[in-house]
N, C-alpha and C. Protein backbone atom coordinates (compact mmCIF):
# COMPACT_ATOMS: atom_id res chain seq x y z
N UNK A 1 0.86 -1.18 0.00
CA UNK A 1 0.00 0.00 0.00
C UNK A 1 0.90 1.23 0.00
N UNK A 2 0.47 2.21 -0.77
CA UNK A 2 1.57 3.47 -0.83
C UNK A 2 0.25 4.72 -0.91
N UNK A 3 0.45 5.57 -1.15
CA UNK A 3 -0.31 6.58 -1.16
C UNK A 3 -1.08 6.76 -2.50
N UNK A 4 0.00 6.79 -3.29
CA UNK A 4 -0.94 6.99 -4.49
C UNK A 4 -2.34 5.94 -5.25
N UNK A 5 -1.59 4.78 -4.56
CA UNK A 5 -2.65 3.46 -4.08
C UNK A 5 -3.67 4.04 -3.39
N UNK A 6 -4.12 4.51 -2.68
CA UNK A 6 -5.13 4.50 -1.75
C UNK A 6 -6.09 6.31 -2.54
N UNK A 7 -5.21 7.13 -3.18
CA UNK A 7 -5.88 7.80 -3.93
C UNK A 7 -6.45 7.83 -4.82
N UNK A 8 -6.30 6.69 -5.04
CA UNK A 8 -6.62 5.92 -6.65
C UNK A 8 -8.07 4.91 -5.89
N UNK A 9 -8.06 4.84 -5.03
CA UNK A 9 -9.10 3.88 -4.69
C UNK A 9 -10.30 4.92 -4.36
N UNK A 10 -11.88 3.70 -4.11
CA UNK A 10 -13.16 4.25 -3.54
C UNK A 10 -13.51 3.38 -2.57
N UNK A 11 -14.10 4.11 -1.49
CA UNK A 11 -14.75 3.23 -0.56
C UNK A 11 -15.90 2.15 -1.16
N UNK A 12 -15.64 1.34 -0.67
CA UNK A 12 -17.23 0.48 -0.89
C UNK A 12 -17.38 -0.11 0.39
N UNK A 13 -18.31 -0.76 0.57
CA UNK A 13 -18.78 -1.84 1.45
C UNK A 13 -17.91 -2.71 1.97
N UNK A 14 -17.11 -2.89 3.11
CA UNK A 14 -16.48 -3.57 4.12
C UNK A 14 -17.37 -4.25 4.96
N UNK A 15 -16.85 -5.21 4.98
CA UNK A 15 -17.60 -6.27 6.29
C UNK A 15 -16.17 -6.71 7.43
N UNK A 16 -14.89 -6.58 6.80
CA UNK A 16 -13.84 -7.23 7.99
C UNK A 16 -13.19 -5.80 8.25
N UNK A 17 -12.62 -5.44 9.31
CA UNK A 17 -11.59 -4.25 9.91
C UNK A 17 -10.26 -4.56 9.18
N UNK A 18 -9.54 -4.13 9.43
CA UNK A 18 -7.77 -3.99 8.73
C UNK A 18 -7.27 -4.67 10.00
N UNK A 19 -6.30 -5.39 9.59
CA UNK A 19 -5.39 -6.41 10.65
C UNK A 19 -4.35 -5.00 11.22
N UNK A 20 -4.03 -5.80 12.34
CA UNK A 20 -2.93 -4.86 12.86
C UNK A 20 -2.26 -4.65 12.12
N UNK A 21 -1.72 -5.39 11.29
CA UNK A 21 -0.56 -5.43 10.55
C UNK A 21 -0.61 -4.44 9.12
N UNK A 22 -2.07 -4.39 8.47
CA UNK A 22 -2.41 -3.38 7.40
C UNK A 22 -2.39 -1.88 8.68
N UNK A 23 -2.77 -2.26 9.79
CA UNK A 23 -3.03 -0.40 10.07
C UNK A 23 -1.56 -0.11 10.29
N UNK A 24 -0.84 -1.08 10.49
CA UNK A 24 0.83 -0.22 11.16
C UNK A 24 1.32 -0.07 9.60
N UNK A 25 1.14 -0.69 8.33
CA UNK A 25 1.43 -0.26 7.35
C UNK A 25 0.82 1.40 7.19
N UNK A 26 -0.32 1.21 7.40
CA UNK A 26 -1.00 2.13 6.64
C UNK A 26 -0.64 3.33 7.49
N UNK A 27 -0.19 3.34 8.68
CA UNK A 27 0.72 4.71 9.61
C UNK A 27 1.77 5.01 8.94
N UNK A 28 2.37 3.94 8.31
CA UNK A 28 3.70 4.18 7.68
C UNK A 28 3.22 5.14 6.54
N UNK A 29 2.55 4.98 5.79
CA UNK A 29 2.31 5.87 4.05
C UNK A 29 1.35 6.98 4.82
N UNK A 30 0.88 6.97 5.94
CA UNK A 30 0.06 7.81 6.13
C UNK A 30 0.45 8.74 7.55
N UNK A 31 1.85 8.94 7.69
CA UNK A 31 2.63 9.58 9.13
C UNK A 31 1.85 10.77 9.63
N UNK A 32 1.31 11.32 9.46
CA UNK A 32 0.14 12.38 9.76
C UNK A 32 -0.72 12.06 11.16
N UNK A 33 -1.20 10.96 10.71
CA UNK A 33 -1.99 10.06 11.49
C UNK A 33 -1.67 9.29 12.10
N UNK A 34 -2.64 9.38 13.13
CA UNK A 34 -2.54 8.58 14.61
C UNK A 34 -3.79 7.78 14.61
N UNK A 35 -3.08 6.48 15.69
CA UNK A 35 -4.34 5.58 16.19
C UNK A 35 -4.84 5.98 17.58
N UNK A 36 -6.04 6.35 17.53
CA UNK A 36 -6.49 6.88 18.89
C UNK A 36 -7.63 6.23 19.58
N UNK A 37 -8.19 5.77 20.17
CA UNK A 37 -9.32 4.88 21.02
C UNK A 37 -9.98 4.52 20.01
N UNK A 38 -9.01 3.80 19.22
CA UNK A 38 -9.65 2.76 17.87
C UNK A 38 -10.37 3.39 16.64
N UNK A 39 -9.33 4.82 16.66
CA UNK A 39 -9.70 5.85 15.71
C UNK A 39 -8.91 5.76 14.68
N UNK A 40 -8.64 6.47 13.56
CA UNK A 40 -7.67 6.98 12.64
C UNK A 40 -8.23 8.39 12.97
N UNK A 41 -7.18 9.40 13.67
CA UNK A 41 -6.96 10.77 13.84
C UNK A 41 -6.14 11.48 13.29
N UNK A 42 -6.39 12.91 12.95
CA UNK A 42 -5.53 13.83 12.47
C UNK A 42 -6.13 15.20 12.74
N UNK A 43 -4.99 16.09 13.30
CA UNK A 43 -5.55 17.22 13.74
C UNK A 43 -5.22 18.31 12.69
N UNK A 44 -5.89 18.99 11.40
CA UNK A 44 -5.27 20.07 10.83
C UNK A 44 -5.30 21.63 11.22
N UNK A 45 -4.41 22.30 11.49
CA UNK A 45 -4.55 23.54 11.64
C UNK A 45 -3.98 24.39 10.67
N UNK A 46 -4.90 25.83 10.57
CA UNK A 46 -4.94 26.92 9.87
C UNK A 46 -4.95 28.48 10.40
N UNK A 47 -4.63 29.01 9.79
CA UNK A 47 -4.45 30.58 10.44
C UNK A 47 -5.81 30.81 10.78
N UNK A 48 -6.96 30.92 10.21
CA UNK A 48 -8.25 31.80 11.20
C UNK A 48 -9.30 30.23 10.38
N UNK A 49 -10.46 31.45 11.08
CA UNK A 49 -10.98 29.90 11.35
C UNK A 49 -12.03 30.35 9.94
N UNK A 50 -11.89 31.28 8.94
CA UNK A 50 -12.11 30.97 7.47
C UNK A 50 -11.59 30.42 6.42
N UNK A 51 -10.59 29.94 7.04
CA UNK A 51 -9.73 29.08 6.44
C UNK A 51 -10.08 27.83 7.01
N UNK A 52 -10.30 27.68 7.94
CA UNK A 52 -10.58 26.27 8.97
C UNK A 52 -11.96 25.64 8.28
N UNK A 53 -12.41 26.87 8.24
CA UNK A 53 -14.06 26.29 7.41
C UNK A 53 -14.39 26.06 6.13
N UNK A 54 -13.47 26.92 5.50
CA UNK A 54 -13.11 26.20 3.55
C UNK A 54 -12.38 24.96 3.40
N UNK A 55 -11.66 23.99 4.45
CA UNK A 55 -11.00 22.99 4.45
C UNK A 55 -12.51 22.39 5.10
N UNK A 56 -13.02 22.56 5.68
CA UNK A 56 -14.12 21.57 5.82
C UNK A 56 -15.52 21.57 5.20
N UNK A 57 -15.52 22.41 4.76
CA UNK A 57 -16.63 22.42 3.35
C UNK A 57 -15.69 21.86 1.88
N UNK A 58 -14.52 22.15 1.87
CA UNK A 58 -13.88 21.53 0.74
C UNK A 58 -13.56 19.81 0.95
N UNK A 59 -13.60 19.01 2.13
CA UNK A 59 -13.37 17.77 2.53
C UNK A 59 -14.76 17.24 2.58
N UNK A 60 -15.99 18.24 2.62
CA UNK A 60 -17.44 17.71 2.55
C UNK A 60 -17.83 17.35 1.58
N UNK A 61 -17.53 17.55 0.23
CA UNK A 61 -17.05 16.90 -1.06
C UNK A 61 -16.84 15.81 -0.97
N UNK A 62 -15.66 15.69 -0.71
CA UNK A 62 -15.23 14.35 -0.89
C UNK A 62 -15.43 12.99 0.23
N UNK A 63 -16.05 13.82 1.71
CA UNK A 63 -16.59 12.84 2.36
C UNK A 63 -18.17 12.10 1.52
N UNK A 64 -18.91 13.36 0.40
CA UNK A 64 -20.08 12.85 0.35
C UNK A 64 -19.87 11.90 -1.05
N UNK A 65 -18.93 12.41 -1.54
CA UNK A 65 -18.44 11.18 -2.97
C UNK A 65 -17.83 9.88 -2.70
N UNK A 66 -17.51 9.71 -1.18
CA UNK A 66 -16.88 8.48 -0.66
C UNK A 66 -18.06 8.10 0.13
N UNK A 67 -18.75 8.29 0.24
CA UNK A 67 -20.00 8.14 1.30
C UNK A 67 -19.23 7.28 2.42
N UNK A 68 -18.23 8.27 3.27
CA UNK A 68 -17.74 7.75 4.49
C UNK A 68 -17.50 8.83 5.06
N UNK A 69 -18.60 9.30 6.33
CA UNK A 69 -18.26 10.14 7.05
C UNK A 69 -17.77 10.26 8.23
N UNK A 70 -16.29 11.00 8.27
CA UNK A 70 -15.78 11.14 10.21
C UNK A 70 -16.26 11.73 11.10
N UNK A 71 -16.17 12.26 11.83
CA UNK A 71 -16.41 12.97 12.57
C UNK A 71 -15.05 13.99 12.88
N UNK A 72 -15.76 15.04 12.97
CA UNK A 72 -15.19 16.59 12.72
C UNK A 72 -15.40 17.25 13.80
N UNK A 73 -14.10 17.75 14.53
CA UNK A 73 -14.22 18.78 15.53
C UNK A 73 -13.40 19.49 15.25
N UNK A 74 -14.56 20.94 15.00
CA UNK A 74 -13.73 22.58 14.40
C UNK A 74 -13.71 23.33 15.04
N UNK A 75 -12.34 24.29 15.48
CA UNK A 75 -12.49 25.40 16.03
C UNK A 75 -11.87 26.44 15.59
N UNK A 76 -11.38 27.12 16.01
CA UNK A 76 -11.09 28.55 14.72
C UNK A 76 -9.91 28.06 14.02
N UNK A 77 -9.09 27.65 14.58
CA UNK A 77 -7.76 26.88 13.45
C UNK A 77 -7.34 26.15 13.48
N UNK A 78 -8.36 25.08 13.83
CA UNK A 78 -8.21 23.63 13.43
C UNK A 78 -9.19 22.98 12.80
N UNK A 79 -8.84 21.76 12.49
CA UNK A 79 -10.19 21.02 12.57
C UNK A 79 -9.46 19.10 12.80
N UNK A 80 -10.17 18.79 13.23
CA UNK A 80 -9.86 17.27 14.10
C UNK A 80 -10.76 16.41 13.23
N UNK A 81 -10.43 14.81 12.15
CA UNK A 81 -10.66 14.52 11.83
C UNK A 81 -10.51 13.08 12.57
N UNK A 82 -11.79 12.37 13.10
CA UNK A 82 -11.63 11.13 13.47
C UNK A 82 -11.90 9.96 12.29
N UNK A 83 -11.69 9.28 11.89
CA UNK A 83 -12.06 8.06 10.93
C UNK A 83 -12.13 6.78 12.19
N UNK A 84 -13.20 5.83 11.77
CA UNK A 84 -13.42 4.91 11.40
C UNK A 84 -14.65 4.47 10.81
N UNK A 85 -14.82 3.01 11.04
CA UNK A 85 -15.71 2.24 9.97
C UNK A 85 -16.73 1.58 11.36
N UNK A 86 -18.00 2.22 11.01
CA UNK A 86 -19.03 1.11 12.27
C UNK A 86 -19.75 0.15 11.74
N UNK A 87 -19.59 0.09 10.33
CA UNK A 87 -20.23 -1.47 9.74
C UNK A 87 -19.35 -2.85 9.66
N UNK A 88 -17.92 -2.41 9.98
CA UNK A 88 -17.35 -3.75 9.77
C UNK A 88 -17.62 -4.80 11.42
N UNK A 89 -17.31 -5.99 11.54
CA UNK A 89 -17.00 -6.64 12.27
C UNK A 89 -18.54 -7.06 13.03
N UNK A 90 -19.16 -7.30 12.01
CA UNK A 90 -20.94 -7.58 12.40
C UNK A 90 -21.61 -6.55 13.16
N UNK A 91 -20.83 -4.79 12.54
CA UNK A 91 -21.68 -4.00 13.20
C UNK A 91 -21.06 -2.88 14.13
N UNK A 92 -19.74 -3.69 15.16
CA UNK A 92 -19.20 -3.41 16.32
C UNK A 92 -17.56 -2.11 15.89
N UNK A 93 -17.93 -2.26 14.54
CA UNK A 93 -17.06 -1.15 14.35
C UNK A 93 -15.40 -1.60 14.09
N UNK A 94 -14.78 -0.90 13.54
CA UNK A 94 -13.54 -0.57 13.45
C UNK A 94 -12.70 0.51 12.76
N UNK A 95 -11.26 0.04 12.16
CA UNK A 95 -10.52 0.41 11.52
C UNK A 95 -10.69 -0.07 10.18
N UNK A 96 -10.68 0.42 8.67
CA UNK A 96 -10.82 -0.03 7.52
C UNK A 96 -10.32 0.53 6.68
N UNK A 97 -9.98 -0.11 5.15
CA UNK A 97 -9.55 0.42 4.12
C UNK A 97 -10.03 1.81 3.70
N UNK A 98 -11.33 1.63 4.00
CA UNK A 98 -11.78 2.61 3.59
C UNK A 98 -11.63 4.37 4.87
N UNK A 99 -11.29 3.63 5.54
CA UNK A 99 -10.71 5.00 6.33
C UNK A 99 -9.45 5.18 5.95
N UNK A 100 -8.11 4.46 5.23
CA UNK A 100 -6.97 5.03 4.81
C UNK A 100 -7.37 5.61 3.46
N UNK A 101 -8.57 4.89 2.97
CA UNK A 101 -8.44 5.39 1.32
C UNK A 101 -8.90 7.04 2.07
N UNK A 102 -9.97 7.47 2.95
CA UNK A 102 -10.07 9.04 2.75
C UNK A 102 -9.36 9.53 3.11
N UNK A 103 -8.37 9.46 4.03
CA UNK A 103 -7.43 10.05 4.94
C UNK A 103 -6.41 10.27 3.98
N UNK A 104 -6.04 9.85 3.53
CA UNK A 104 -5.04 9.90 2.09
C UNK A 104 -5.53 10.90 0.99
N UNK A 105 -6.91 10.82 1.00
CA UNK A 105 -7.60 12.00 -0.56
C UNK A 105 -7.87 13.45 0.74
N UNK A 106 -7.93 13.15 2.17
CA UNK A 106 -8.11 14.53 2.91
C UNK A 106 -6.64 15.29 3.22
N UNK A 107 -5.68 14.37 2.91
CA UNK A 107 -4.28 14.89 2.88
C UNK A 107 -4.18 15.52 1.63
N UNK A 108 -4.58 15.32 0.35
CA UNK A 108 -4.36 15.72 -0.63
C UNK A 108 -5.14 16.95 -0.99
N UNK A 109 -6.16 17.13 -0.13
CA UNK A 109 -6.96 18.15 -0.37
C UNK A 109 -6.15 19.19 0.75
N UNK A 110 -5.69 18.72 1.95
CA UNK A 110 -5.09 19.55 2.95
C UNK A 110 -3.45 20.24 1.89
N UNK A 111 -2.90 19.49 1.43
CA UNK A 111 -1.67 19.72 0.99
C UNK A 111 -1.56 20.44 -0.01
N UNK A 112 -2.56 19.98 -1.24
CA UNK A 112 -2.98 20.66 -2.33
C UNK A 112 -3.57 22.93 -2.69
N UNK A 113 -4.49 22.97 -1.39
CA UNK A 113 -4.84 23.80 -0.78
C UNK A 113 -4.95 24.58 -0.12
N UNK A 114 -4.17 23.84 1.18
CA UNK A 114 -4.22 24.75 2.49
C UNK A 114 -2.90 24.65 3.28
N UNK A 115 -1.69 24.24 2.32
CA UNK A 115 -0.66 24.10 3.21
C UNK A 115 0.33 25.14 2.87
């Protein structure tokens, strides 16, 4: 798995979580990010918080074209992106492909844009 791998991909439908072993890969191509109480986290910050809010109306895009949404905590120059997946593992949630594939297209929109 490398980056441009996972930008190239779309979410679909997961039923299994990512093995330990895909998420410590996927920290590797994805150093930004952290594993947090069984999260994929990343905190971005920006000079004011109109900038904070065009990075999250510009990532609302692409959360609604991936139909995988995180959860978002914004404040004037940041914004906190949690990922995971609550359909895999009969329901009970996890870590998934499909949380590296967005985290990877929200870096590209962060880097592309706002860095």
């Amino acid at each position: 798995m490398n980056r441009a791998e996972l930008l190239q991909q779309s979410c679909r439908h997961l039923e299994q979580s990512a093995t330990p072993e895909r998420i410590t890969q996927a920290l590797i191509v994805l150093p930004e990010w952290a594993l947090e109480q069984g999260q994929l986290v990343r905190r971005f910050r920006f000079t004011d918080y109109h900038q904070t809010m065009a990075f999250v109306n510009a990532i609302a895009i692409l959360i609604h074209e991936q139909d995988h949404h995180p959860e978002l905590l914004v404040g004037y120059n940041y914004c906190t992106v949690h990922y995971s997946t609550h359909s895999v593992n009969n329901g009970k949630g996890g870590i998934s492909d499909n949380d590296f594939i967005c985290a990877a297209k929200i870096d590209d929109v962060f880097t592309h844009h706002f860095s």
